[in-house]
Protein backbone atom coordinates (compact mmCIF):
# COMPACT_ATOMS: atom_id res chain seq x y z
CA UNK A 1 120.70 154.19 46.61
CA UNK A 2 117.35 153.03 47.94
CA UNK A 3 117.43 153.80 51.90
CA UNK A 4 116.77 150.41 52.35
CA UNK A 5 119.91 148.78 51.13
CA UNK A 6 121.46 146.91 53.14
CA UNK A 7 124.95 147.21 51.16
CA UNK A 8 126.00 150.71 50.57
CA UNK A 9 126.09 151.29 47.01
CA UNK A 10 124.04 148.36 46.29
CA UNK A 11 120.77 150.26 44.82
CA UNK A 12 117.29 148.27 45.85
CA UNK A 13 116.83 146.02 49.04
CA UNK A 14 119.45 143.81 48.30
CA UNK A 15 119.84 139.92 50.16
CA UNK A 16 123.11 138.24 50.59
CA UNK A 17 124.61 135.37 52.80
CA UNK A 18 128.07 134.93 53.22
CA UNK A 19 129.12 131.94 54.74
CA UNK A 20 132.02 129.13 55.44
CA UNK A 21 133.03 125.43 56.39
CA UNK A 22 134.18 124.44 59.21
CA UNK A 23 135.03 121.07 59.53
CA UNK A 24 131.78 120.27 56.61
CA UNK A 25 129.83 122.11 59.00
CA UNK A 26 128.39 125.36 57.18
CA UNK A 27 128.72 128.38 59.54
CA UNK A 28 127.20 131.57 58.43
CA UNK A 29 129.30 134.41 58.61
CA UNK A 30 127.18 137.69 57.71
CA UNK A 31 123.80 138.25 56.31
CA UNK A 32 121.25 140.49 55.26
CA UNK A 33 118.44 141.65 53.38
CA UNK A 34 114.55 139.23 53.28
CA UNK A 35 116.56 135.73 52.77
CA UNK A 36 112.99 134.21 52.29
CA UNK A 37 112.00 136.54 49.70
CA UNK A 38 111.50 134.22 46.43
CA UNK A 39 113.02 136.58 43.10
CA UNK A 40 114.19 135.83 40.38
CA UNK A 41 117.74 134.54 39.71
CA UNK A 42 118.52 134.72 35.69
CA UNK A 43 121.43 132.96 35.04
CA UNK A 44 122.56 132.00 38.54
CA UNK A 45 119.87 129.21 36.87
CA UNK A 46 123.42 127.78 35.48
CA UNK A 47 124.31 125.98 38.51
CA UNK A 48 121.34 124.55 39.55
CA UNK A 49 121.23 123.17 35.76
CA UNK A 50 124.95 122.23 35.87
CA UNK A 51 124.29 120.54 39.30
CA UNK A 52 121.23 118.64 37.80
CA UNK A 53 123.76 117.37 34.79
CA UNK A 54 126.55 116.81 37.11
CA UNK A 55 124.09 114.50 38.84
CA UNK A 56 123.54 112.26 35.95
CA UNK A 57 127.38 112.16 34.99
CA UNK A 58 127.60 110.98 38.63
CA UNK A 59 124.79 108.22 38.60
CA UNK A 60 126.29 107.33 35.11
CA UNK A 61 123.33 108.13 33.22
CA UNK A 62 124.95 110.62 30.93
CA UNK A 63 128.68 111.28 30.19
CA UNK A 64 129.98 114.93 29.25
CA UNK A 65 131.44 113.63 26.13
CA UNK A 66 128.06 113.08 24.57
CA UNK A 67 127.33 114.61 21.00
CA UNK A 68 124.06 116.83 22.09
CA UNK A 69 124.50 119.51 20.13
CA UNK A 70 124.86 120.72 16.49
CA UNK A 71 128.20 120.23 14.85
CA UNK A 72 129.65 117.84 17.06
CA UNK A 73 128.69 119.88 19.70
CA UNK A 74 129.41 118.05 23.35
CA UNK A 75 127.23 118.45 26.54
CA UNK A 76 130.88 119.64 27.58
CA UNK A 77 130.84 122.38 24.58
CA UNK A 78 127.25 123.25 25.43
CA UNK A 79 127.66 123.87 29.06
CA UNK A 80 131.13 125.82 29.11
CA UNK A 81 129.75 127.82 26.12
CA UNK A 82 132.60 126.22 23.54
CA UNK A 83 129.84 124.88 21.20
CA UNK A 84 130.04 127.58 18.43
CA UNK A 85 126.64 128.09 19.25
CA UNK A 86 124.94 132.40 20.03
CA UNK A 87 123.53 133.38 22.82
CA UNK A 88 119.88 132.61 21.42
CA UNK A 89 118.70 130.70 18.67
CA UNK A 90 119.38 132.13 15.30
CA UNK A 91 122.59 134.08 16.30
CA UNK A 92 125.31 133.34 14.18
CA UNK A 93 127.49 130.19 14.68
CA UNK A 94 131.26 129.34 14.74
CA UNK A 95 132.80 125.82 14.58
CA UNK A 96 132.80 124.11 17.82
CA UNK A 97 135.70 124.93 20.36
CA UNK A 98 137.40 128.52 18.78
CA UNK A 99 135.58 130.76 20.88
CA UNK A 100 133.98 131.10 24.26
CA UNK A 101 130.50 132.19 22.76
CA UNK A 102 128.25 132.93 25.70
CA UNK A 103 125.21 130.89 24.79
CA UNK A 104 121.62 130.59 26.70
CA UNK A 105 120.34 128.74 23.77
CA UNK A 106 123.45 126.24 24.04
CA UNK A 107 122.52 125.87 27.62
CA UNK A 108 118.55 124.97 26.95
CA UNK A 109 119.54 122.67 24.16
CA UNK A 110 121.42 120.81 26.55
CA UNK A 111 118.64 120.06 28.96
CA UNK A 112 116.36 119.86 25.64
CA UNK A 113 118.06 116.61 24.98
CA UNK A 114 118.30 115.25 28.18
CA UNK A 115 115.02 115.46 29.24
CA UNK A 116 113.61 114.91 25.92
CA UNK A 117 109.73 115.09 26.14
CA UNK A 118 109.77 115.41 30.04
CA UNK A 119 109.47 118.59 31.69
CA UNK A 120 112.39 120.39 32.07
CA UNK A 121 110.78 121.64 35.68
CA UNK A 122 110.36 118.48 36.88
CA UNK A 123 113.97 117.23 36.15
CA UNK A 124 115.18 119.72 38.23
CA UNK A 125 112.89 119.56 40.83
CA UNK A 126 113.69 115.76 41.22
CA UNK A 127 117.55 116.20 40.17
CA UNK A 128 118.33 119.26 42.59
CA UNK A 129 115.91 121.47 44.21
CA UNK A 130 113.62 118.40 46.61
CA UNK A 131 116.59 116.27 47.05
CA UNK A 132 118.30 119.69 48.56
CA UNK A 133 115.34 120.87 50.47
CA UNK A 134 115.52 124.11 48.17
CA UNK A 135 111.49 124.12 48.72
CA UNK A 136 111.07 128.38 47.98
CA UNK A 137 112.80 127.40 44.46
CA UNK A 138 111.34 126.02 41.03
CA UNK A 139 111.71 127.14 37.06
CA UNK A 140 109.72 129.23 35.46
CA UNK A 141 110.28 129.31 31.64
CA UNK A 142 113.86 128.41 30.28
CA UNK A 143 116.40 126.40 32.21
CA UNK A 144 119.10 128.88 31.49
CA UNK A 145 117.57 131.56 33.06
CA UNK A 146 114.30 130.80 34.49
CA UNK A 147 114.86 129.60 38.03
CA UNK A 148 113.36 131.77 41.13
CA UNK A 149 113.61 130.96 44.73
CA UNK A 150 114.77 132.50 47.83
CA UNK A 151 118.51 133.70 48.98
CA UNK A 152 118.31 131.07 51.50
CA UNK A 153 117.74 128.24 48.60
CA UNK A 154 120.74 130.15 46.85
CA UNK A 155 122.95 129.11 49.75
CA UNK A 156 121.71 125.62 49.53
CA UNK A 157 122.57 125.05 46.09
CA UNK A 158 125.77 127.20 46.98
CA UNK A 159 126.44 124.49 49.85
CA UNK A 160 126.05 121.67 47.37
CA UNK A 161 128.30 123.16 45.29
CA UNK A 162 131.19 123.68 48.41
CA UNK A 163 131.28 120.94 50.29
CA UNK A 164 130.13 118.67 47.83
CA UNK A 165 126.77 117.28 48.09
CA UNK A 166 124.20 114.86 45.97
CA UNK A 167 127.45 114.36 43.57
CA UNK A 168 130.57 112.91 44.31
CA UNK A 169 134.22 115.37 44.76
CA UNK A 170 135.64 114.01 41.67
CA UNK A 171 132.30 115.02 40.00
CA UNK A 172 132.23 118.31 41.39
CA UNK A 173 135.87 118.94 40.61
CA UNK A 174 135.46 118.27 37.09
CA UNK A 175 132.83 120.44 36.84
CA UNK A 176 134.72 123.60 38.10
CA UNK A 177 137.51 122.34 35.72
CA UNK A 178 138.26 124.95 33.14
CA UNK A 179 136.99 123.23 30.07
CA UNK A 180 139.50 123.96 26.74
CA UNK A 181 140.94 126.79 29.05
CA UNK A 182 142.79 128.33 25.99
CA UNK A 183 139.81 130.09 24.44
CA UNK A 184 139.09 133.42 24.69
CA UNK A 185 135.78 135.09 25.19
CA UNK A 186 133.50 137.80 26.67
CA UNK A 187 132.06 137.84 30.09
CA UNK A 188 128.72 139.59 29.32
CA UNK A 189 128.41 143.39 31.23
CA UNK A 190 132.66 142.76 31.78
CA UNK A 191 134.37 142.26 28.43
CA UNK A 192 136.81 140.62 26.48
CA UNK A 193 139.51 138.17 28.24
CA UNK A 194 141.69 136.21 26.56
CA UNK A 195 141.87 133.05 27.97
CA UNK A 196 138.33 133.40 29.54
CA UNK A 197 138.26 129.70 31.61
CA UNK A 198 134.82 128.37 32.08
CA UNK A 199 133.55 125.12 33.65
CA UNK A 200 130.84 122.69 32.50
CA UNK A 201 128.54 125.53 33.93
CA UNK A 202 130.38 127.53 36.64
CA UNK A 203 132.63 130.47 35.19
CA UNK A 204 136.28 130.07 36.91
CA UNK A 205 137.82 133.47 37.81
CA UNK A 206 141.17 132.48 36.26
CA UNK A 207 143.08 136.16 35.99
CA UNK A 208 140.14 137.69 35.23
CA UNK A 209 139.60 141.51 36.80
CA UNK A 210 136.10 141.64 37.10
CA UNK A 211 132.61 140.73 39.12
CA UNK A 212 134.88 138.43 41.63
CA UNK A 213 137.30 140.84 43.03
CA UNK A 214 140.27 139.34 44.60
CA UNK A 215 139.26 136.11 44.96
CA UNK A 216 141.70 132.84 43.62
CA UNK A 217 141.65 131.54 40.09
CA UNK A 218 139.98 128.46 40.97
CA UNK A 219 136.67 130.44 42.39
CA UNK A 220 133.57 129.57 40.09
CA UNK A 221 130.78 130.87 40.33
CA UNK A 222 127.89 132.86 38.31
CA UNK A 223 126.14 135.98 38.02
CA UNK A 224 122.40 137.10 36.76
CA UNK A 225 120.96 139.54 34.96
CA UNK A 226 118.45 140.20 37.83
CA UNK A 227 121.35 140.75 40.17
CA UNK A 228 122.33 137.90 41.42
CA UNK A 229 125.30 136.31 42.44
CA UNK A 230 126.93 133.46 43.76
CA UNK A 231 131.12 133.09 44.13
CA UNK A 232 132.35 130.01 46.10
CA UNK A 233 136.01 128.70 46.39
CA UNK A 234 136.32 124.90 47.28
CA UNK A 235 139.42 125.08 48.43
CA UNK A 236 139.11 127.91 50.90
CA UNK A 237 135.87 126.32 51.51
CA UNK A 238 134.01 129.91 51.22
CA UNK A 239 131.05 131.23 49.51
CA UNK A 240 128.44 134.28 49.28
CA UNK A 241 124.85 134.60 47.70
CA UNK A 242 123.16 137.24 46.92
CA UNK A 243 119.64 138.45 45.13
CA UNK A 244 118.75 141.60 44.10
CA UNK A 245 115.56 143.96 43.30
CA UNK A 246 117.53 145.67 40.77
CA UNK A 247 118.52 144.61 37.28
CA UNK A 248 122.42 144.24 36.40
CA UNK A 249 123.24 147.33 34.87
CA UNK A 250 126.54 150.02 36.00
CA UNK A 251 126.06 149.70 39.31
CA UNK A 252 127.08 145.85 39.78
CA UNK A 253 130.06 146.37 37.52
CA UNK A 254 131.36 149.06 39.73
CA UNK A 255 130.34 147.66 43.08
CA UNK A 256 130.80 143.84 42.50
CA UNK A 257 134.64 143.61 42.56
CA UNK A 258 135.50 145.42 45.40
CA UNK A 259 132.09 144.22 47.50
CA UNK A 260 133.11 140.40 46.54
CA UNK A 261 136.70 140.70 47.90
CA UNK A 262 135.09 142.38 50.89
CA UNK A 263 133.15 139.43 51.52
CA UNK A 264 135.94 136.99 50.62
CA UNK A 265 138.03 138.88 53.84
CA UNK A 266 134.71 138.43 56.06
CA UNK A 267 134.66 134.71 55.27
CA UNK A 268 138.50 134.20 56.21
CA UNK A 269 138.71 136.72 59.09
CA UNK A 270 135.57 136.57 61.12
């Protein structure tokens, strides 16, 4: 462990907020780490995507029913990684809806045909991140992945996310809907569950025993390869961010669980 760290066991200089509502008031609970320190978020890039599509299901531009993909594939299969589609391009395929197939490509396909010849950068920019004030934040490369900002702009979109805002709660709520809930699937660095339930972006905890601890079934949230993390619950109205300067690797899967429930008992305590 770096003597740095601000979380014991966390390895690095990690950053993290932890936060609640009160009364759609955000208060912060705990926090740590250089919150203005822009790094890279991998695929905590999922819900600022996911918030950019919920925005056009919620100005009625798109609808989650729409054939985007191959096969039949919805922007609902794409998203919630249902479309039969591998994690990158060329990976073998499955027919749509048997499997939860963790899928960047599925995920970058999805904006691909949304945004057509526009920049993919630029949708976000004017879909989430300037709308939000998220000014540290912007893509660089792939929309599935490619996002870096600051921990502070991870609580923003977090925010978004909680309490809702730019999209309506019906929106929202549909979005941290377990899409075909019945499928089974791998969480990457946690294994196999069966049902693994997945939103049109967020992963829902469900019964899983893994990166969110103790936290409720209906928590959603995502994790990056980079280190990141962010875990909200709507209806305890509670959520923590985090970036890292260390990689996901053995560390994360040991520490995440029990350092995620910690946080949970902060939020609903302090």
């Amino acid at each position: 462990m770096s003597a740095n760290s601000s979380v014991p066991g966390w390895p690095g200089n990690p950053s993290y907020v932890v936060f609640r509502l009160d009364g759609g008031l955000v208060e912060v609970v705990d926090s740590a780490g250089p919150l203005d320190e822009v790094r890279r978020w991998a695929s905590v890039s999922k819900m600022a995507v996911s918030l950019a599509f919920a925005v056009e299901v919620d100005w009625g531009l798109h609808q989650v029913s729409e054939r985007l993909g191959p096969n039949g594939a919805t922007l609902a299969n794409l998203l919630s990684h249902s479309s039969g589609l591998g994690l990158e391009a060329g990976d073998p395929v499955i027919d749509v809806s048997t499997k939860r197939v963790y899928s960047n490509y599925g995920v970058d396909l999805a904006v691909e045909a949304i945004v057509e010849e526009a920049d993919a950068s630029a949708w976000l920019e004017g879909r989430v991140f300037t709308p939000l004030g998220m000014n540290s934040t912007h893509l660089e490369g792939r929309p599935s992945s490619g996002v870096v900002g600051s921990t502070s702009d991870m609580q923003i979109l977090a925010e978004a996310w909680l309490r809702p805002d730019a999209i309506s709660k019906d929106t929202r709520n549909r979005f941290i809907t377990p899409y075909a809930p019945q499928l089974s699937g791998i969480v990457p660095g946690f294994g196999r569950f069966s049902p693994c339930p997945w939103g049109l972006g967020p992963e829902i905890r469900g019964d899983k025993t893994h990166w969110m601890g103790d936290w409720p079934p209906e928590s959603f949230g995502h994790f990056g390869q980079s280190g990141s993390l962010m875990l909200l619950n709507a209806t305890e109205g509670i959520g923590v961010v985090a970036t890292s300067t260390e990689d996901f690797a053995a560390w994360a899967v040991g520490l995440w669980p029990e350092w995620t429930s910690a946080m949970r008992r902060l939020a609903l305590n302090s």
